[in-house]
C-alpha atoms as a PDB file:
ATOM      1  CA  UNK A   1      83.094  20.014 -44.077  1.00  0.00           C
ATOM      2  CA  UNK A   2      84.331  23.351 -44.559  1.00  0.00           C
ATOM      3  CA  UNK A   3      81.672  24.861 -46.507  1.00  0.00           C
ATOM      4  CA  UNK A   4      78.832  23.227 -43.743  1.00  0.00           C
ATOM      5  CA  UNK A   5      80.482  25.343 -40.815  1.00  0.00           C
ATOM      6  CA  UNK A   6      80.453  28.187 -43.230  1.00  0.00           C
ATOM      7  CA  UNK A   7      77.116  28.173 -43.700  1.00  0.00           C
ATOM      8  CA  UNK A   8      76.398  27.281 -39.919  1.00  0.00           C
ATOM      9  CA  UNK A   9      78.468  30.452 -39.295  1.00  0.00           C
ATOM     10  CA  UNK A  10      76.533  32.417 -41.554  1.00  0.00           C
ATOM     11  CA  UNK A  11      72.917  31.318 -40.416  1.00  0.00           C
ATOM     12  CA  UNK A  12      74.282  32.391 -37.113  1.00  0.00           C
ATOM     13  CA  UNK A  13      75.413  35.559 -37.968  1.00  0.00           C
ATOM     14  CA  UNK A  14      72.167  36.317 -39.782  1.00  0.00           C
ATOM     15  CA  UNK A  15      70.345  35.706 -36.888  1.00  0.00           C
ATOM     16  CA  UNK A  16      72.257  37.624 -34.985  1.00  0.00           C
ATOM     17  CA  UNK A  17      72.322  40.727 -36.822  1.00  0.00           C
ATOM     18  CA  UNK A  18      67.963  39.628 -36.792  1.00  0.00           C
ATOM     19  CA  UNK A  19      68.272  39.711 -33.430  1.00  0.00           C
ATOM     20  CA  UNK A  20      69.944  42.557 -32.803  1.00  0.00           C
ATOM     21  CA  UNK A  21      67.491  44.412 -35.408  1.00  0.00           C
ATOM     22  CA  UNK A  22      64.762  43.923 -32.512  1.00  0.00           C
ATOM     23  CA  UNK A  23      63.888  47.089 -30.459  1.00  0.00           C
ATOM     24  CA  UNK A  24      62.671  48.217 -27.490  1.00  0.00           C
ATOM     25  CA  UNK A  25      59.117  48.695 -29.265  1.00  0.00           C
ATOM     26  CA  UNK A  26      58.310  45.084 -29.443  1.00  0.00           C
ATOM     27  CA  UNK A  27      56.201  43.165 -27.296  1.00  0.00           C
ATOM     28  CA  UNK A  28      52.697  42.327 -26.425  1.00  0.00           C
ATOM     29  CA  UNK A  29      49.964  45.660 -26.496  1.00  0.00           C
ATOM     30  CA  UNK A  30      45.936  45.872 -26.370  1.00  0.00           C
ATOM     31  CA  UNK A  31      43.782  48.031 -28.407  1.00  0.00           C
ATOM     32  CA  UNK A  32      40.596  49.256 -28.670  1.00  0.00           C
ATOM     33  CA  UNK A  33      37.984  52.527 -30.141  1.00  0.00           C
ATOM     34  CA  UNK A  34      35.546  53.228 -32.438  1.00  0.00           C
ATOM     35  CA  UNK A  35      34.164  50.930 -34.984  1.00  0.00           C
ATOM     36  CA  UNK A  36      31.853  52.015 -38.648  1.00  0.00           C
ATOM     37  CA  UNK A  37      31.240  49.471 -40.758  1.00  0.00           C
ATOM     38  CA  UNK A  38      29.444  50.238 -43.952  1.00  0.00           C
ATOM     39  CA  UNK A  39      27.580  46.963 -45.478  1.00  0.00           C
ATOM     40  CA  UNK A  40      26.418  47.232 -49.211  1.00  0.00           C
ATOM     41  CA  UNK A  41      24.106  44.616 -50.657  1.00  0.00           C
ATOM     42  CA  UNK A  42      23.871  43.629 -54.581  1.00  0.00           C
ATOM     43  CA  UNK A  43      20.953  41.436 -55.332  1.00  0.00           C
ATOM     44  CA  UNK A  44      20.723  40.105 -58.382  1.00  0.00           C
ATOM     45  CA  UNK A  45      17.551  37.784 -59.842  1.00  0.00           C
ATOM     46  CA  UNK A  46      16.006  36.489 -62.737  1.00  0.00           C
ATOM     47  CA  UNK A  47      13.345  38.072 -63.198  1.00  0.00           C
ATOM     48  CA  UNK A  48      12.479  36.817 -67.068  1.00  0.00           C
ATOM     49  CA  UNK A  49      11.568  32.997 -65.887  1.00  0.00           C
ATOM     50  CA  UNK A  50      10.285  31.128 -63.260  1.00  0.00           C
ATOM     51  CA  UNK A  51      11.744  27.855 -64.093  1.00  0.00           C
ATOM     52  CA  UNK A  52      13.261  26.143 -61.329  1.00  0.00           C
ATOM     53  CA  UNK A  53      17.160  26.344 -60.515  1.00  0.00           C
ATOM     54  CA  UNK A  54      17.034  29.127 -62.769  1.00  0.00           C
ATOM     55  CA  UNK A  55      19.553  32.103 -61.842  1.00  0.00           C
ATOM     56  CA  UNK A  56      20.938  35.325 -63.122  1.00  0.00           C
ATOM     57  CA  UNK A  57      22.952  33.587 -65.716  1.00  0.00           C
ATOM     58  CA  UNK A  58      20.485  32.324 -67.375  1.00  0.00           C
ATOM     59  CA  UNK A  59      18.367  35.048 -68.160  1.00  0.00           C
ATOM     60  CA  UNK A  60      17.315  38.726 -68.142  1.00  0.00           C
ATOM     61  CA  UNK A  61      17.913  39.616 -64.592  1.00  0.00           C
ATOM     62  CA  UNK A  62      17.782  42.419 -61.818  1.00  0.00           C
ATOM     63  CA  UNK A  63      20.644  43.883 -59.554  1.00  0.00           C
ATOM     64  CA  UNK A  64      19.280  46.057 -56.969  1.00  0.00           C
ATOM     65  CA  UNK A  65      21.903  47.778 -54.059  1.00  0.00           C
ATOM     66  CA  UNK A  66      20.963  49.077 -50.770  1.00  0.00           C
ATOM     67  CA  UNK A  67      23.661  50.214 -48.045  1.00  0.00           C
ATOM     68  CA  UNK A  68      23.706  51.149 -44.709  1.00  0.00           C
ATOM     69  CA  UNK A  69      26.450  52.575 -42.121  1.00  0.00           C
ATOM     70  CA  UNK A  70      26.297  51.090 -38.260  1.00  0.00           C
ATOM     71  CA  UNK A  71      28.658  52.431 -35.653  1.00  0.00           C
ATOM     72  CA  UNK A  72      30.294  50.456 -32.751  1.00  0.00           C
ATOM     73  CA  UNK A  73      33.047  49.657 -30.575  1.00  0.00           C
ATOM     74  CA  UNK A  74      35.855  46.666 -30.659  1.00  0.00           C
ATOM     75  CA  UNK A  75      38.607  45.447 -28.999  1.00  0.00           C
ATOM     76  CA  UNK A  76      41.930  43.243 -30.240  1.00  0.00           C
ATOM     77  CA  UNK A  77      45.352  42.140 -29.151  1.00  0.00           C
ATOM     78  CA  UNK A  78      48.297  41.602 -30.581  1.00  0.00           C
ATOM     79  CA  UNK A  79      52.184  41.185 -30.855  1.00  0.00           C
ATOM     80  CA  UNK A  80      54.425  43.761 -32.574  1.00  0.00           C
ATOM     81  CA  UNK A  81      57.665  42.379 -34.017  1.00  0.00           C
ATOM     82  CA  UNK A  82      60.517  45.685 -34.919  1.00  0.00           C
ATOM     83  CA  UNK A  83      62.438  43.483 -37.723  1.00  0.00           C
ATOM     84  CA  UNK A  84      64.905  46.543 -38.881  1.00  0.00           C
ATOM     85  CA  UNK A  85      65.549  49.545 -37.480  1.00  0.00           C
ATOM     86  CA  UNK A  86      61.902  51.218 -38.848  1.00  0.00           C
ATOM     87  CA  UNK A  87      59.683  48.927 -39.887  1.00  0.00           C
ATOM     88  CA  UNK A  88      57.714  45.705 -37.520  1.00  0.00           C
ATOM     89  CA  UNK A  89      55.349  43.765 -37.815  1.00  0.00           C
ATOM     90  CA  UNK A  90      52.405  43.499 -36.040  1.00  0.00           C
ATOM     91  CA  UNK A  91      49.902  39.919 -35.664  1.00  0.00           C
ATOM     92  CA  UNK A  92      46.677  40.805 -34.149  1.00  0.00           C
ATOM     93  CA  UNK A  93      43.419  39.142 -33.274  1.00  0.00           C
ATOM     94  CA  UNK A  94      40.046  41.545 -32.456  1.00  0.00           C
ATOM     95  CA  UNK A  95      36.708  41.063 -32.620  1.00  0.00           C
ATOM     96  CA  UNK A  96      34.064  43.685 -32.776  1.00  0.00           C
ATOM     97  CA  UNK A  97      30.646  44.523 -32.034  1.00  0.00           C
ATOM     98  CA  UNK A  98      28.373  45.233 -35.463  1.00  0.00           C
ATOM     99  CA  UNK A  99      25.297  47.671 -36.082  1.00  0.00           C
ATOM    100  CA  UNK A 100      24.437  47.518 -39.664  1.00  0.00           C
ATOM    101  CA  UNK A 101      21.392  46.512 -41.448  1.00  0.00           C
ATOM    102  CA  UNK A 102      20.023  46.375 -45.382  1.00  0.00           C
ATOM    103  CA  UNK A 103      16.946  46.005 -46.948  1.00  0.00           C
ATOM    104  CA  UNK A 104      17.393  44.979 -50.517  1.00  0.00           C
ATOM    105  CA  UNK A 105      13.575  44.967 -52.642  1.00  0.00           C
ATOM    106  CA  UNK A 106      14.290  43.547 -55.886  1.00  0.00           C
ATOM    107  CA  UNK A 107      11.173  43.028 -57.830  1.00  0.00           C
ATOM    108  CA  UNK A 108       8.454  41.857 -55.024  1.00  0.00           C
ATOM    109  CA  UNK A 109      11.904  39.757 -53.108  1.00  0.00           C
ATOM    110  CA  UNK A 110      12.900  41.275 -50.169  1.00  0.00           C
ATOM    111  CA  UNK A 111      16.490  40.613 -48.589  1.00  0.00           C
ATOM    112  CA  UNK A 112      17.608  42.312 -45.271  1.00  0.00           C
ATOM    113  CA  UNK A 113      20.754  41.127 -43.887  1.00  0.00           C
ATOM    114  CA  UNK A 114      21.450  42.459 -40.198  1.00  0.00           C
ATOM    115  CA  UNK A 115      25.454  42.702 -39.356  1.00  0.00           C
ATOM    116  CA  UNK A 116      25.250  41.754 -35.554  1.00  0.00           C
ATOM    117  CA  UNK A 117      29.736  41.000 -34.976  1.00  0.00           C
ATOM    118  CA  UNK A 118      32.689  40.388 -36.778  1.00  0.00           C
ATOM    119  CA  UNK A 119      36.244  38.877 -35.782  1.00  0.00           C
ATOM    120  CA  UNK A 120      39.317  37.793 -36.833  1.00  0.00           C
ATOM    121  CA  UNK A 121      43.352  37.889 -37.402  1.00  0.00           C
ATOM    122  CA  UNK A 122      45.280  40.833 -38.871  1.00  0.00           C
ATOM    123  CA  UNK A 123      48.510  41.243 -39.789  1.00  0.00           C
ATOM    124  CA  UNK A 124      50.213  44.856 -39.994  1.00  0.00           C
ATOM    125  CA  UNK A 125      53.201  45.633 -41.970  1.00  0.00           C
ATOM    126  CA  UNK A 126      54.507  48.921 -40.723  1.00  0.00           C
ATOM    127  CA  UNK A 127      57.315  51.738 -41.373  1.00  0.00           C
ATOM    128  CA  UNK A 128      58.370  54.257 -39.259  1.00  0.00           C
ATOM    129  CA  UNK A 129      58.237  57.729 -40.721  1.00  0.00           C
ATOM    130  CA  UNK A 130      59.100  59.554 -37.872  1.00  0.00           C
ATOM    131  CA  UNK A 131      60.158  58.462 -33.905  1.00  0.00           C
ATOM    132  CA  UNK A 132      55.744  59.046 -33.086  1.00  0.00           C
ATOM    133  CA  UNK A 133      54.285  58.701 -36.600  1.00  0.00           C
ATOM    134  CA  UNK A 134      54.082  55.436 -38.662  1.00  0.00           C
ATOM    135  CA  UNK A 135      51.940  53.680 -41.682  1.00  0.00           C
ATOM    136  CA  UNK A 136      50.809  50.435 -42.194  1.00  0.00           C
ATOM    137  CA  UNK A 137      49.213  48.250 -44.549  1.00  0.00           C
ATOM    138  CA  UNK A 138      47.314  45.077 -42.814  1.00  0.00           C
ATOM    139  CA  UNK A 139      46.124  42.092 -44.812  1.00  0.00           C
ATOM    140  CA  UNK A 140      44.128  39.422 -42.582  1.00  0.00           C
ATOM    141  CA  UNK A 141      40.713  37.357 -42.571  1.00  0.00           C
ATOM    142  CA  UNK A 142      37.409  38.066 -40.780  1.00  0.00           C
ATOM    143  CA  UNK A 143      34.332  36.921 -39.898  1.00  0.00           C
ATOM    144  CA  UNK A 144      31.208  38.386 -40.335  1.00  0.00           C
ATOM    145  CA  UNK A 145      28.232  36.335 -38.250  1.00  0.00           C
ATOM    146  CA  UNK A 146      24.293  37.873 -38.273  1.00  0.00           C
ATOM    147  CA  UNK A 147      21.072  37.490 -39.448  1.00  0.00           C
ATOM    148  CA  UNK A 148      19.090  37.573 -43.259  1.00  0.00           C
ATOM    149  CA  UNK A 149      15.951  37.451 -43.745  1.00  0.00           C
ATOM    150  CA  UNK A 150      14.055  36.865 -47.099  1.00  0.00           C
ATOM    151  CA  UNK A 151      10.253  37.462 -47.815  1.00  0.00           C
ATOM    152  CA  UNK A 152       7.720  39.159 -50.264  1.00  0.00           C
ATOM    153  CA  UNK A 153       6.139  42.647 -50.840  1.00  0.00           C
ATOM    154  CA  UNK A 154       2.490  40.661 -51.013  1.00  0.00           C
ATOM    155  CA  UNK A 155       2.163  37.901 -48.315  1.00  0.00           C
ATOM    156  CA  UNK A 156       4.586  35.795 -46.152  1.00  0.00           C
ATOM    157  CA  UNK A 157       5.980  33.663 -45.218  1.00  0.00           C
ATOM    158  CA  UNK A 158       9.384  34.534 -44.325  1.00  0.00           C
ATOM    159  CA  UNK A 159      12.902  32.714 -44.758  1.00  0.00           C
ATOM    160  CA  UNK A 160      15.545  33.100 -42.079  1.00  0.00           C
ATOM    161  CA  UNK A 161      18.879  32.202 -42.372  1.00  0.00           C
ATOM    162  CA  UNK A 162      22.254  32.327 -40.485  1.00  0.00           C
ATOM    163  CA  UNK A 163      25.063  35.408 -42.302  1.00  0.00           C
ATOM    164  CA  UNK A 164      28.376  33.111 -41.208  1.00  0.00           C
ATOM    165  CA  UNK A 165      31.270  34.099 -43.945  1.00  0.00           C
ATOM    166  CA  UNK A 166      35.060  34.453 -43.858  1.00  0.00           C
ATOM    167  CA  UNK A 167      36.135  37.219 -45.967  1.00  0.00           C
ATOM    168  CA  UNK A 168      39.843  38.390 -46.534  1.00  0.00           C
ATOM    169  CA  UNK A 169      40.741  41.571 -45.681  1.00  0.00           C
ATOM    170  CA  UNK A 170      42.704  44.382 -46.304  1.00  0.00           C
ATOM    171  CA  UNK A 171      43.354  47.825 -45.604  1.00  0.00           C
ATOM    172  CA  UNK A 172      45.985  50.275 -44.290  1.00  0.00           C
ATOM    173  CA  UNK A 173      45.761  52.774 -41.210  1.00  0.00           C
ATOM    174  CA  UNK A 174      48.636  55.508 -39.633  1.00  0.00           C
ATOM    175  CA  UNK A 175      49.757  55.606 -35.952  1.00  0.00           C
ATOM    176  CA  UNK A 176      50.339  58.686 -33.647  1.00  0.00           C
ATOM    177  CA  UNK A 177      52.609  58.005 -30.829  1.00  0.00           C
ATOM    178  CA  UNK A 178      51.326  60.126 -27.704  1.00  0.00           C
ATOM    179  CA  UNK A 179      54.024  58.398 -25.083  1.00  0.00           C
ATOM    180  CA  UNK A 180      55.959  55.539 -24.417  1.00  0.00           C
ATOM    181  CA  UNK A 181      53.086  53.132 -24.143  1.00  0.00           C
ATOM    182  CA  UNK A 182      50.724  55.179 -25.566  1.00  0.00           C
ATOM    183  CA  UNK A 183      49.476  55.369 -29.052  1.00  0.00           C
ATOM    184  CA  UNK A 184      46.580  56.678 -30.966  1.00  0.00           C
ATOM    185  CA  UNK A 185      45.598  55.172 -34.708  1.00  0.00           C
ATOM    186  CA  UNK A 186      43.391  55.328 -37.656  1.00  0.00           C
ATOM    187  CA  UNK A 187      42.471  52.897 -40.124  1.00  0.00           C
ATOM    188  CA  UNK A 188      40.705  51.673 -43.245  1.00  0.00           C
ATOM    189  CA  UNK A 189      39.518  47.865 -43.618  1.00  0.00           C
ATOM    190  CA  UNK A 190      37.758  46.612 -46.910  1.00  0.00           C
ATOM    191  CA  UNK A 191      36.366  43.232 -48.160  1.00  0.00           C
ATOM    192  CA  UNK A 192      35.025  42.922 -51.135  1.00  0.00           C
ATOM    193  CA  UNK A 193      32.444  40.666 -53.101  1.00  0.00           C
ATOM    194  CA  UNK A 194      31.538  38.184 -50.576  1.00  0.00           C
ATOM    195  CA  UNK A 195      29.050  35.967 -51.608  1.00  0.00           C
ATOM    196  CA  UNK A 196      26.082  35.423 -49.449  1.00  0.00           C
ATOM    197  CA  UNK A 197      23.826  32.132 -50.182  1.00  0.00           C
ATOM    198  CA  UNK A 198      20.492  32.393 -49.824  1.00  0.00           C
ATOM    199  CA  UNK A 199      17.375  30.106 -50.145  1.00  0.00           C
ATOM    200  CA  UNK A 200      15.804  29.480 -53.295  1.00  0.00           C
ATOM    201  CA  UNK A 201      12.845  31.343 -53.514  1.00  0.00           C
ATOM    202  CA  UNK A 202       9.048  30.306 -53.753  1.00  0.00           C
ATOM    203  CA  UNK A 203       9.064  30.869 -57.318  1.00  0.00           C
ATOM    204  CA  UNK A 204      12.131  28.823 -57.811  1.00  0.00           C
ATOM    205  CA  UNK A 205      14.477  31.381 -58.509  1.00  0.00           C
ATOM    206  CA  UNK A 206      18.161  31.575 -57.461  1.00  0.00           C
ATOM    207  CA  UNK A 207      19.120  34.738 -55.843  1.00  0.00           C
ATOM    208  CA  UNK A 208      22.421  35.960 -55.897  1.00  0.00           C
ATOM    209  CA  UNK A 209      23.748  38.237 -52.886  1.00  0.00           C
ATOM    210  CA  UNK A 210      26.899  39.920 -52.812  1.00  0.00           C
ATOM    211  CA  UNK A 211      27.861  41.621 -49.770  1.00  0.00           C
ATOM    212  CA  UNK A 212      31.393  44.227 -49.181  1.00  0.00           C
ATOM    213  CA  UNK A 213      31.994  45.116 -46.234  1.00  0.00           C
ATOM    214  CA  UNK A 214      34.046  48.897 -45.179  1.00  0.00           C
ATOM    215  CA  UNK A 215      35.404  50.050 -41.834  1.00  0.00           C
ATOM    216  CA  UNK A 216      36.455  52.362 -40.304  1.00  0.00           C
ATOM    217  CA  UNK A 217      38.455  51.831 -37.102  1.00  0.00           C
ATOM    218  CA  UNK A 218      40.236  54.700 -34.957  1.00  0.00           C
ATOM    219  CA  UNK A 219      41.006  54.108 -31.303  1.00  0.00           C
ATOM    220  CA  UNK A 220      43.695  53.912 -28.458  1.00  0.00           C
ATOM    221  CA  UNK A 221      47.097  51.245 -28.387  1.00  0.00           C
ATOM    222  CA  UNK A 222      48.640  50.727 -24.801  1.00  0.00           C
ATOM    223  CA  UNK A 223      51.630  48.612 -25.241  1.00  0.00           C
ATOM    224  CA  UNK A 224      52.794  46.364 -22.462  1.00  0.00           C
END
């Protein structure tokens, strides 16, 4: 009996001093700014048979890369948590308008993939270096929703297809503090081989598409 209202007292007490750990800085804020996402795009085919099913595994094959860099805007909100005296957390949700487009020619296949919006949920572990400067890292998933098309250097016809994947993400950004609710930031997001499926081909052939997406995000934060 003794040892159980230790413990309650100590569960209490820790959640005090948790409590108490909570500053001013927390609370609800909005965001928003400048958005550059750069999409790369690996293709990679057999190009040594045309048996059917047949992929890059089982054969000579073909990786070609194209890239491209669209610029854009985005929005998010979020909830910042101070848990000790210089460090919070931070849980976001954004989304963001896209404007970035490949064309990938690999042997006579070509594969375009047009980046049209992304969204998703973030969250930001942050430290306090000074009272108006801090870093973060951010670790979250996204979205990434547009169109691919897939066709051939001599005739049609064309294959179109919906880009829908969830990616994780993860990054880390700094934060300028300009006034009380004020705040000005810069970030880097990056997800990496994200696998895109795409039709067989005419000839039977599997392609393989992996996509990587990285942005760059810099903007205002006006917290409430």
């Amino acid at each position: 009996m003794t040892h159980s209202i230790r413990t309650i007292a100590c569960l209490l007490a820790s959640s005090a001093v948790f409590t108490g750990l909570a500053h001013a800085d927390s609370g609800f804020y909005v965001s928003g700014g400048l958005n550059s996402t750069t999409l790369t795009q690996d293709v990679s085919r057999n190009t040594g048979s045309n048996l059917p099913n047949t992929g890059p595994a089982d054969g000579p094959s073909a990786t070609t890369t194209d890239q491209d860099t669209g610029a854009s805007v985005y929005v998010s909100a979020g909830y910042r948590l101070d848990v000790l005296e210089n460090s919070y957390l931070e849980f976001e949700a954004f989304y963001a308008d896209e404007n970035a487009e490949t064309q990938n020619l690999n042997n006579v296949l070509v594969s375009e993939v047009e980046l049209k919006n992304s969204y998703g949920l973030d969250l930001h572990l942050g430290q306090k270096v000074t009272d108006t400067f801090s870093v973060y890292g951010l670790v979250g998933v996204t979205q990434y929703e547009g169109d691919a098309n897939q066709s051939y250097t001599f005739a049609p016809p064309v294959t179109s297809v919906e880009l829908e994947e969830t990616a994780f993400v993860y990054g880390a950004g700094v934060e300028l503090g300009l006034s009380k609710h004020i705040s000005t930031f810069g970030e880097v997001r990056i997800s990496n081989d994200v696998e895109f499926d795409t039709p067989v081909d005419k000839g039977g052939i599997i392609s393989q598409n992996n996509l990587d997406f990285t942005t760059i995000r810099t903007g205002l934060k006006f917290k409430f």
